[in-house]
Protein backbone atom coordinates (compact mmCIF):
# COMPACT_ATOMS: atom_id res chain seq x y z
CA UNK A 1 -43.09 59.15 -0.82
CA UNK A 2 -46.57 59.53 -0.80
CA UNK A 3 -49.18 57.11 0.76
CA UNK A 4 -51.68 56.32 -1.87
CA UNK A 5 -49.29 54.53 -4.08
CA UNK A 6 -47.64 52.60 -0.94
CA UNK A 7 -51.12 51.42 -0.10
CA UNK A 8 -51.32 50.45 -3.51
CA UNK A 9 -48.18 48.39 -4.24
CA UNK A 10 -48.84 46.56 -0.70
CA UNK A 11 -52.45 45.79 -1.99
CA UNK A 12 -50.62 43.92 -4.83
CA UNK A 13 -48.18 42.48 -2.98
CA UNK A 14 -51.05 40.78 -0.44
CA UNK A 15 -53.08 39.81 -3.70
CA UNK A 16 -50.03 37.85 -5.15
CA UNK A 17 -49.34 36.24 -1.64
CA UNK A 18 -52.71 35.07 -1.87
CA UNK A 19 -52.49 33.57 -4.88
CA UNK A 20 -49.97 31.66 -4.17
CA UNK A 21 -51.40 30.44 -1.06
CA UNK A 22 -54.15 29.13 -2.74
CA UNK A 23 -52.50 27.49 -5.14
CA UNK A 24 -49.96 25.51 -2.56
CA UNK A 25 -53.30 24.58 -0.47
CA UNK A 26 -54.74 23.11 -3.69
CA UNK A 27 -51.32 21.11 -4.15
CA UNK A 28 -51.62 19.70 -1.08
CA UNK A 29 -55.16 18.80 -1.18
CA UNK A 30 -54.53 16.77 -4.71
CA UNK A 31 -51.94 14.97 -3.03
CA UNK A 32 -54.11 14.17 -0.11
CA UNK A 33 -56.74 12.74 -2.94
CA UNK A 34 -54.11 10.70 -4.27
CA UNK A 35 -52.94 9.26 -1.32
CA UNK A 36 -55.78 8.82 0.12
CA UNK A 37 -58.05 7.39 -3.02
CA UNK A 38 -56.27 6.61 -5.68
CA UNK A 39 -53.65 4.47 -3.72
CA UNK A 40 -56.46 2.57 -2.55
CA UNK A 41 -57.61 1.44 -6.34
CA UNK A 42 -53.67 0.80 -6.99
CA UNK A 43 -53.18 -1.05 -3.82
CA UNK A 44 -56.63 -3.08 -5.20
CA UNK A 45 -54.53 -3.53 -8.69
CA UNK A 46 -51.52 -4.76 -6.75
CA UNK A 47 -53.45 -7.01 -4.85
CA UNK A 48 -54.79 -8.66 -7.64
CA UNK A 49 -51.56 -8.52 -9.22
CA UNK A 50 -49.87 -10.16 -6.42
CA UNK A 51 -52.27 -12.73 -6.17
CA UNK A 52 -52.13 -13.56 -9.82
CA UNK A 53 -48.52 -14.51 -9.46
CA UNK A 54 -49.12 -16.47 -6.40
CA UNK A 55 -51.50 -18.81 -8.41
CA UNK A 56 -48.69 -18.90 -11.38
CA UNK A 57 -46.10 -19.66 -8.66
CA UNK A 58 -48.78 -22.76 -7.32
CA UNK A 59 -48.48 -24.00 -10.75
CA UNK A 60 -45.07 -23.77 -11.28
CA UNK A 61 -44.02 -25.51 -7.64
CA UNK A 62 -46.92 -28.21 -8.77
CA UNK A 63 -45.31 -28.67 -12.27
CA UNK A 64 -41.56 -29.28 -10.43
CA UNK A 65 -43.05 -31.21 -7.82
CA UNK A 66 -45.07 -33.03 -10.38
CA UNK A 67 -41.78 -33.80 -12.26
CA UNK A 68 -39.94 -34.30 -9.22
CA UNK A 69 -41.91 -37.35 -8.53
CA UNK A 70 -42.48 -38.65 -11.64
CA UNK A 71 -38.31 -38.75 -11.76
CA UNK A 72 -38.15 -40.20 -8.59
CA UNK A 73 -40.74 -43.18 -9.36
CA UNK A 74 -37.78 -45.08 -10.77
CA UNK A 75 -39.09 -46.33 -13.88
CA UNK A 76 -36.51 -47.97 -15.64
CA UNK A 77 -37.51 -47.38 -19.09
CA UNK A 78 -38.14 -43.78 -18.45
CA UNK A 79 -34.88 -43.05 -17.35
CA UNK A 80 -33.60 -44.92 -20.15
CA UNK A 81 -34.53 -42.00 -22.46
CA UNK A 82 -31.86 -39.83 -20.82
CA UNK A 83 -29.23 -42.16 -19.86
CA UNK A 84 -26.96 -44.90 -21.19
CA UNK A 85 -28.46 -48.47 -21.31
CA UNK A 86 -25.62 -49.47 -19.65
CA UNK A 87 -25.76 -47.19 -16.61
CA UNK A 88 -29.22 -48.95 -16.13
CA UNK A 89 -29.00 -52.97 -16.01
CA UNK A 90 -26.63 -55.04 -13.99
CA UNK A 91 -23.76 -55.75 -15.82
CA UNK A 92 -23.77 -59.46 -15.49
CA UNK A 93 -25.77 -61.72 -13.96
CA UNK A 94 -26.47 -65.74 -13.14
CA UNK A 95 -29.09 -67.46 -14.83
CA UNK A 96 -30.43 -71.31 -14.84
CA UNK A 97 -30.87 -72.63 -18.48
CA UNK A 98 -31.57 -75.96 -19.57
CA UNK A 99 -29.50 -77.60 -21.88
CA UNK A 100 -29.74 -81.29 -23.47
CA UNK A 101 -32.13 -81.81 -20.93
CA UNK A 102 -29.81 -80.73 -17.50
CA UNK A 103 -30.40 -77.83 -15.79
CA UNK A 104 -27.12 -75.61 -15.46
CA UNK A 105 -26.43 -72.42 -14.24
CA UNK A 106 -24.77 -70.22 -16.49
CA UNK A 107 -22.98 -66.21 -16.22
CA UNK A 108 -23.99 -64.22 -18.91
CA UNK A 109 -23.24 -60.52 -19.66
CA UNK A 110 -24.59 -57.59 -21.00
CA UNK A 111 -24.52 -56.60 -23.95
CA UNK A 112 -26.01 -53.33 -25.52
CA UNK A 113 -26.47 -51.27 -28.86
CA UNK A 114 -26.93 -47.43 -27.74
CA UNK A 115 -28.13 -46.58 -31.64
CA UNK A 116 -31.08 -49.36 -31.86
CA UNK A 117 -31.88 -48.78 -27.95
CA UNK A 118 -31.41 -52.72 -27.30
CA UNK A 119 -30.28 -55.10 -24.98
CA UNK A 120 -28.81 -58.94 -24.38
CA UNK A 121 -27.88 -61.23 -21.96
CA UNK A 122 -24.53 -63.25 -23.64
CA UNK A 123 -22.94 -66.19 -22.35
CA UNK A 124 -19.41 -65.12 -23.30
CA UNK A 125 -17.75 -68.27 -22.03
CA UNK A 126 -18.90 -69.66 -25.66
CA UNK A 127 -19.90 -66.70 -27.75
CA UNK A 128 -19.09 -63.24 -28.39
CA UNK A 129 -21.11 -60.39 -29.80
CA UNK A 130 -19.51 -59.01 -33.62
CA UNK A 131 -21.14 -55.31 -34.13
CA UNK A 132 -21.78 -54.09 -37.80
CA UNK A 133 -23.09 -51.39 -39.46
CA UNK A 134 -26.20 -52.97 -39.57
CA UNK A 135 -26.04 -56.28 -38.44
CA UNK A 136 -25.07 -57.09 -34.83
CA UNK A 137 -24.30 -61.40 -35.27
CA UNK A 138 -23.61 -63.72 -32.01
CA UNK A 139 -20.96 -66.14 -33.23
CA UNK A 140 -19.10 -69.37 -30.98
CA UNK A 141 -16.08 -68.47 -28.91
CA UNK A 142 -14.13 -70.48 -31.20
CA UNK A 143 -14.97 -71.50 -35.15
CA UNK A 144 -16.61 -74.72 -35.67
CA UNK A 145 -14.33 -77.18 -37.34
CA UNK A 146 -15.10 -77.48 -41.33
CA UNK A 147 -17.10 -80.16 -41.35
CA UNK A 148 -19.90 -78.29 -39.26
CA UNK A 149 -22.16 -75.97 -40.67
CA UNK A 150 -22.46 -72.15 -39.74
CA UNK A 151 -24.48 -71.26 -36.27
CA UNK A 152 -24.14 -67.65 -35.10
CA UNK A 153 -27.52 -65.37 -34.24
CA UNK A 154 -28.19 -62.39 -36.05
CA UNK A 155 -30.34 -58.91 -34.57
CA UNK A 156 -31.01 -55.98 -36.61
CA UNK A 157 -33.39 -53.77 -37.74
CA UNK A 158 -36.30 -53.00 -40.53
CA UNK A 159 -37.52 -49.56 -40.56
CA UNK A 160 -40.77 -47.85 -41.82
CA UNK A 161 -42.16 -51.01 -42.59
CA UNK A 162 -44.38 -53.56 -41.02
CA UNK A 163 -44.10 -57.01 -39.36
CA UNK A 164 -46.77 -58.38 -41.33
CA UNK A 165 -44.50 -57.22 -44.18
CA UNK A 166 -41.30 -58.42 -42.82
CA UNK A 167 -42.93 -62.03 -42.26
CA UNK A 168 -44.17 -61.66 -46.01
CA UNK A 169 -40.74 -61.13 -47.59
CA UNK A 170 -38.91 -63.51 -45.62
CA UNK A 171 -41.12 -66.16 -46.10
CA UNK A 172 -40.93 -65.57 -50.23
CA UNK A 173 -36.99 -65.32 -49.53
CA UNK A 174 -37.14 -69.01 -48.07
CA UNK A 175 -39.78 -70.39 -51.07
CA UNK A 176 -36.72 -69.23 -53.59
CA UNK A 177 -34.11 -70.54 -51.96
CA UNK A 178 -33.09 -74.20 -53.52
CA UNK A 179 -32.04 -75.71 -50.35
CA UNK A 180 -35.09 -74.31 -47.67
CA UNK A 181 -38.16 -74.87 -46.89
CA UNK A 182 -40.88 -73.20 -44.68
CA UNK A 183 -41.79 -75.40 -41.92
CA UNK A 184 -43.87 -73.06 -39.32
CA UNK A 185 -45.10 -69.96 -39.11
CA UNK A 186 -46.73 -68.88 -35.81
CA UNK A 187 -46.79 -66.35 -32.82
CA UNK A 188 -45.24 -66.73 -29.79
CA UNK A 189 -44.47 -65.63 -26.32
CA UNK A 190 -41.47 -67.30 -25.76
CA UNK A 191 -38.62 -66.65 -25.51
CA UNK A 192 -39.92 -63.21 -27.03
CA UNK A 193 -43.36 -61.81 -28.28
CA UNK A 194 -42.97 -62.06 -31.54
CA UNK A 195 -44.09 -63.77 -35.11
CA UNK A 196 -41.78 -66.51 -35.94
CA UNK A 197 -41.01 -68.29 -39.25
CA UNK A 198 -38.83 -71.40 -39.32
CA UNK A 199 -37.01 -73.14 -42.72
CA UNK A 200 -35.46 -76.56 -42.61
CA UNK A 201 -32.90 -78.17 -45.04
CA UNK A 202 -35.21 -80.48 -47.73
CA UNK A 203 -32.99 -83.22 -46.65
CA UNK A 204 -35.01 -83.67 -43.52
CA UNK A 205 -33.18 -86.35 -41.96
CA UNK A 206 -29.30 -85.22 -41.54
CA UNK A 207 -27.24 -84.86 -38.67
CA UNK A 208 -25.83 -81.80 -40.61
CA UNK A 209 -29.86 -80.53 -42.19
CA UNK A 210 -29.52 -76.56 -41.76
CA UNK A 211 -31.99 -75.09 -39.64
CA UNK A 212 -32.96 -71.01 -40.08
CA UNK A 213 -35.51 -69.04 -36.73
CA UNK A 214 -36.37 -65.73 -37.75
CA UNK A 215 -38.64 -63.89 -34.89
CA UNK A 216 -39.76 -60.62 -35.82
CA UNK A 217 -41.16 -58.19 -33.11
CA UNK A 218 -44.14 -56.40 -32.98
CA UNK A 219 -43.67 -52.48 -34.76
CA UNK A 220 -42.47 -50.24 -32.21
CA UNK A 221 -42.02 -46.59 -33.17
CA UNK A 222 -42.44 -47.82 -37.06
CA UNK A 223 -39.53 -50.23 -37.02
CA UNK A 224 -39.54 -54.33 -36.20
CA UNK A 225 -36.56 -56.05 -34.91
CA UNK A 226 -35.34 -59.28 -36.55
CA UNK A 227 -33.60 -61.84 -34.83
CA UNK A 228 -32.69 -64.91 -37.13
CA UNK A 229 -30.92 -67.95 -35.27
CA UNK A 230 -28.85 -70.26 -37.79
CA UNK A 231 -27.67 -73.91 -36.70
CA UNK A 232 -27.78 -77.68 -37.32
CA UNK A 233 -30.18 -80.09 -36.55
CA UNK A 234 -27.40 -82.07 -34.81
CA UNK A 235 -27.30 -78.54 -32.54
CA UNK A 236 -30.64 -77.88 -31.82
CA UNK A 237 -30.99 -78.75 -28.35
CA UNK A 238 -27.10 -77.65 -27.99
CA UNK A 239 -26.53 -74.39 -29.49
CA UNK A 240 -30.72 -73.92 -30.29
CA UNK A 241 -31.21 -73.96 -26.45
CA UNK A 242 -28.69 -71.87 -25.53
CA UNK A 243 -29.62 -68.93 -28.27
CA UNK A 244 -33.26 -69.71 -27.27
CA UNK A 245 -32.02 -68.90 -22.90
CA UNK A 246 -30.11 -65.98 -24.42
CA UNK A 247 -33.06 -64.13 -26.49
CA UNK A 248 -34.68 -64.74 -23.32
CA UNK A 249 -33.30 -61.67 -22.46
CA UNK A 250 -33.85 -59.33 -25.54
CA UNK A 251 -34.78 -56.15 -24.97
CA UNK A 252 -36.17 -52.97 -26.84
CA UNK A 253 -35.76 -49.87 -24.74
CA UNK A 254 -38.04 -46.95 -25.99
């Protein structure tokens, strides 16, 4: 074999070598450049990335905490939105009323409608609560003999309406009926804030002259509460009182 073309196919041979050396050193220079430089604007990105989700995280722990506390407050009528009324107030308790003009103390238990979100104190030695559809109506332990008339207390509801137009409506009711008459119509604080109307029998002066209470509560969430108390004038400070004590204890529970 001859030496020209040797030296030629070894002067080749060192060219592609060469090439390929270059090429690797340029390879490792780019990743060099990336590590060294463009890490540095990613590790910039991450940073700001990472601190963006610290401040989210901030908020988030400030939001629970936030709610944490305003569970733990204990306000009654708060947790009333998620739990039953009766997991809330005592069951029974002892209360001082005045009746007839003596003080006595008196048990009275709870009573609750889950649907209208209310509550009342009962005396159930002498009455007992009868739930309807729409009318919830405190009635005596026992009937009343014949000869008396009716005395029970009523509680339901009006919705999308007014109290101004409640208070209109029942006092036209009274002005038709025959055998009522509006006597007063004012506001009050006790036993509940509330507008009250009150109709009396036209025969003023009987032991047996009906007597008719409506209160109607202020509009809460567009709907008004009316409570109407029914007895005799003979029961007024009898029966009267002790529906009077017991509204006492009404209760609407947003």
């Amino acid at each position: 074999m001859s030496k020209q073309p040797f030296d030629e196919e070894l002067k080749k041979q060192l060219r592609r070598q060469t090439k390929t050396a270059v090429q690797e050193k340029e390879a490792v220079w780019n990743n060099i450049n990336n590590q060294l430089f463009s890490s540095s604007k990613q590790r910039q990105k991450q940073k700001r990335i990472q601190g963006w989700m610290v401040g989210v995280g901030s908020i988030a722990i400030a939001f629970v905490l936030f709610v944490g506390i305003f569970i733990d407050s204990g306000m009654e009528k708060g947790q009333a939105m998620f739990q039953s009324l009766r997991e809330i107030f005592m069951e029974e308790k002892d209360v001082e009323i005045e009746v007839e003009g003596h003080k006595e103390d008196t048990n009275v238990q709870l009573e609750v409608n889950e649907e209208l979100r209310y509550i009342i104190y009962i005396d159930e030695e002498r009455y007992k609560m009868v739930k309807g559809e729409e009318v919830d109506r405190i009635e005596t332990m026992e009937p009343l003999p014949e000869r008396y008339p009716e005395v029970y207390m009523e509680i339901f509801q009006e919705a999308n309406t007014t109290t101004e137009e409640v208070m209109a409506r029942l006092k036209q009711d009274i002005e038709k009926d025959p055998e009522m008459e509006v006597r007063e119509i004012k506001s009050v604080s006790e036993p509940i804030e509330a507008q009250t109307i009150r109709s009396i029998g036209k025969e003023h002066f009987n032991w047996d002259t009906p007597i008719n209470q409506y209160y109607v509560t202020d509009e809460i969430d567009g709907r008004v509460f009316v409570i109407k108390q029914v007895y005799f004038l003979e029961a007024a400070e009898g029966h009267g009182a002790r529906f009077h004590h017991m509204l006492k204890s009404f209760e609407v529970i947003k």
